[in-house]
N, C-alpha and C. Protein backbone atom coordinates (compact mmCIF):
# COMPACT_ATOMS: atom_id res chain seq x y z
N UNK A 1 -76.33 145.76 124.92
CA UNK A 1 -75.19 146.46 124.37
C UNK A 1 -74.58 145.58 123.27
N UNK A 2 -74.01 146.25 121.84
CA UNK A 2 -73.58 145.58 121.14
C UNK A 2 -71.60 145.68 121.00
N UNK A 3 -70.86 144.82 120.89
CA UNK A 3 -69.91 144.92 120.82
C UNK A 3 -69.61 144.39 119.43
N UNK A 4 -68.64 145.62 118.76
CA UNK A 4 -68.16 145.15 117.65
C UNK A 4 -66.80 144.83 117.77
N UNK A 5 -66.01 143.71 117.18
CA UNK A 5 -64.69 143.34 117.44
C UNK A 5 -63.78 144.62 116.39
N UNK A 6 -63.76 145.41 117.06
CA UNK A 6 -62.16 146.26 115.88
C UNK A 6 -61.28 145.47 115.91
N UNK A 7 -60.21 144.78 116.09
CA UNK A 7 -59.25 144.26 115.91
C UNK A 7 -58.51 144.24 114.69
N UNK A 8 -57.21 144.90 114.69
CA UNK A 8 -56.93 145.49 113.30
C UNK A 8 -57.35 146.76 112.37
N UNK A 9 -58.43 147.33 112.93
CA UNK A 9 -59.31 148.11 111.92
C UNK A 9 -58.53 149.47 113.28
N UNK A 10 -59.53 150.42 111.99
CA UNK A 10 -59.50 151.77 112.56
C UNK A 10 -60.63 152.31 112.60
N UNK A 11 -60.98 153.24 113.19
CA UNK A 11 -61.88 153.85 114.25
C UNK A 11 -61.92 155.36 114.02
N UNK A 12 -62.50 156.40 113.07
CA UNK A 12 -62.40 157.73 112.94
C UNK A 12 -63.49 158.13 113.13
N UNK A 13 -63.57 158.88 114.34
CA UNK A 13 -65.45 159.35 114.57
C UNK A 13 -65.59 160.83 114.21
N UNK A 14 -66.42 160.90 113.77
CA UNK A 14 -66.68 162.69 113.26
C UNK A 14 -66.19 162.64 111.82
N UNK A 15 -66.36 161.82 110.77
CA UNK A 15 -65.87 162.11 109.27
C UNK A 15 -67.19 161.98 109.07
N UNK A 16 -68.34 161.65 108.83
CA UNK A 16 -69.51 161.50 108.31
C UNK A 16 -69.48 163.11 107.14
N UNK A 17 -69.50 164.18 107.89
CA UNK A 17 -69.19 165.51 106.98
C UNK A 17 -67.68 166.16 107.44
N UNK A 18 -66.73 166.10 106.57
CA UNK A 18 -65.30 166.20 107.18
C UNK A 18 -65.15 167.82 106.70
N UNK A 19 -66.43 168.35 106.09
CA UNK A 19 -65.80 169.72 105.29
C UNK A 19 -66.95 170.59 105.37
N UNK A 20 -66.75 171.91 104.93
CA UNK A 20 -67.63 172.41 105.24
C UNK A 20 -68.06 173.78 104.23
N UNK A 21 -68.96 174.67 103.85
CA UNK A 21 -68.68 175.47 102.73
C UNK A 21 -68.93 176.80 103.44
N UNK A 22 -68.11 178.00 103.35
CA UNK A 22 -68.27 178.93 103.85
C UNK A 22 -68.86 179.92 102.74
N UNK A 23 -68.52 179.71 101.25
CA UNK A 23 -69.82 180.31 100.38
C UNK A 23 -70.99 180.38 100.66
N UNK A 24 -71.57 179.27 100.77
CA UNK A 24 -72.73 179.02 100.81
C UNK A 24 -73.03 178.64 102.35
N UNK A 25 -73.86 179.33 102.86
CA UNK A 25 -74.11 179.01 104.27
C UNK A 25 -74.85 178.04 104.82
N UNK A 26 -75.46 177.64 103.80
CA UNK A 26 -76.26 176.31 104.51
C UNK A 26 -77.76 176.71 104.25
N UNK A 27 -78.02 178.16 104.67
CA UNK A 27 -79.38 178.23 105.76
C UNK A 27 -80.50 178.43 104.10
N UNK A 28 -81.83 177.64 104.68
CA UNK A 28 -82.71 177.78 103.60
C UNK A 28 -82.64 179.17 102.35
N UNK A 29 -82.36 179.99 102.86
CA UNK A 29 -82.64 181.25 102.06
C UNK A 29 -81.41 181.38 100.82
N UNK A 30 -80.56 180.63 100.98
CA UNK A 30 -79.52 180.63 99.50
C UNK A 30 -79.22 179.04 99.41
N UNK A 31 -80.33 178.55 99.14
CA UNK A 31 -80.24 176.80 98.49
C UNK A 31 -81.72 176.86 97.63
N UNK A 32 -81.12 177.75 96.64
CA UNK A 32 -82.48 177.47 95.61
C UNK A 32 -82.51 175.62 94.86
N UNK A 33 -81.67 174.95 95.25
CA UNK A 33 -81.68 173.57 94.49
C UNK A 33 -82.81 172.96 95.82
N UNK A 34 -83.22 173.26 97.16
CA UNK A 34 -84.27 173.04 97.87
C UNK A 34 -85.51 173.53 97.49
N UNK A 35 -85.44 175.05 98.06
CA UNK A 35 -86.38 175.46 97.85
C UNK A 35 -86.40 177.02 97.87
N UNK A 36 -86.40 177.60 96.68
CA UNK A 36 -86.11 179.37 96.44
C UNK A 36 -86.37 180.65 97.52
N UNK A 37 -86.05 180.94 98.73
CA UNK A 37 -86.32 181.71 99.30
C UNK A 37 -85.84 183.14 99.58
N UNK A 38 -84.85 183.08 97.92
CA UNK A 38 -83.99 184.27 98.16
C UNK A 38 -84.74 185.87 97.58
N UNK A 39 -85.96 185.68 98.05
CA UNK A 39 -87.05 186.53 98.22
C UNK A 39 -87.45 187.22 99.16
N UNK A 40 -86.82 186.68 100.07
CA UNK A 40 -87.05 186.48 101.80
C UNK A 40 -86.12 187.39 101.97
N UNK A 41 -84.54 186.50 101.62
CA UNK A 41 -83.48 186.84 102.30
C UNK A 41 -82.50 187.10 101.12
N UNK A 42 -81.77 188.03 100.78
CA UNK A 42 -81.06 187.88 99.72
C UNK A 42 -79.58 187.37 99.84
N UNK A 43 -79.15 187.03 98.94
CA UNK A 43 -77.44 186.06 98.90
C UNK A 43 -76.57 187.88 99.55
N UNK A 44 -76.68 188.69 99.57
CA UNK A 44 -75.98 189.57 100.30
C UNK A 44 -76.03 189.73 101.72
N UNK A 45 -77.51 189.38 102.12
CA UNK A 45 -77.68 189.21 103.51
C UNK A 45 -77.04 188.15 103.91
N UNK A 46 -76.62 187.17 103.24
CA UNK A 46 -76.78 185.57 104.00
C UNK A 46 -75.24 185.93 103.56
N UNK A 47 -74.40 186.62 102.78
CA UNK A 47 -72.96 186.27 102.61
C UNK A 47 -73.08 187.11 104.38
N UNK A 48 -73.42 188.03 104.40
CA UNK A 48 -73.11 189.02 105.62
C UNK A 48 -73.03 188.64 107.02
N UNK A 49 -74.07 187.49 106.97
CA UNK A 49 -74.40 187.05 108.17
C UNK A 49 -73.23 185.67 108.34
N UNK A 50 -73.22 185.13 106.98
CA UNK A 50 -72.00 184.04 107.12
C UNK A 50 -70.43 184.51 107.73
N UNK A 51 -70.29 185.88 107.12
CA UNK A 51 -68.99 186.92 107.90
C UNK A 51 -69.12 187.08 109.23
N UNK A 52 -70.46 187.59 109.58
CA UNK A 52 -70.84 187.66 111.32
C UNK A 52 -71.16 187.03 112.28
N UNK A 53 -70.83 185.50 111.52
CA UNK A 53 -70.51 184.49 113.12
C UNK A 53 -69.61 183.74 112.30
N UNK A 54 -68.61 183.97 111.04
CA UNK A 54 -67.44 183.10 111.16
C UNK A 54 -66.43 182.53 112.14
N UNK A 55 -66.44 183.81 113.20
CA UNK A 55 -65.69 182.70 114.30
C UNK A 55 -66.67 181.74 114.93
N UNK A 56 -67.41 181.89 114.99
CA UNK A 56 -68.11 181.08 115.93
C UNK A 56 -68.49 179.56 115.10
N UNK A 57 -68.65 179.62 114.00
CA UNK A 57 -68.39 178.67 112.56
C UNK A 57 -66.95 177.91 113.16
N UNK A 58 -65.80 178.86 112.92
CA UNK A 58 -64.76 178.33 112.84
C UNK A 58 -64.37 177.45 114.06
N UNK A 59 -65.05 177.94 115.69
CA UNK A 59 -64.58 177.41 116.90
C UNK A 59 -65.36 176.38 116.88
N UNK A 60 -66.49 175.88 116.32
CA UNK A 60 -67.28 174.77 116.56
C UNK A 60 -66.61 173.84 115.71
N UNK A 61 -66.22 174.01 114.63
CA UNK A 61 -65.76 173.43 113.18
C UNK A 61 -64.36 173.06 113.87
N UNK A 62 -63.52 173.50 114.73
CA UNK A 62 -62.22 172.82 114.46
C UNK A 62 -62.24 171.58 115.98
């Protein structure tokens, strides 16, 4: 086990990604700067589907 001395310091766990984009959903099919799949799936489907689990987005997220 490693022990680091904090003493003085601060300690914030969970900032690595503090934000999050509800435009853009994340999922392969609308990140053409990866890889273009909005062939597949179009940016209307993926806004639609980003609406149809926003709560569930939002309860994990807060």
């Amino acid at each position: 086990m490693t022990v680091i001395d904090g003493t003085g310091k601060f300690l914030a766990l969970g900032l690595t990604d503090a934000h999050i984009h509800f435009s853009q959903d994340g999922g392969y099919y609308t990140r053409p700067d990866a890889i273009d799949l909005r062939k597949f799936v179009s940016l209307d489907e993926e806004i639609a589907i980003t609406k149809n689990t926003m709560q569930d987005k939002l309860r994990r997220c807060s």
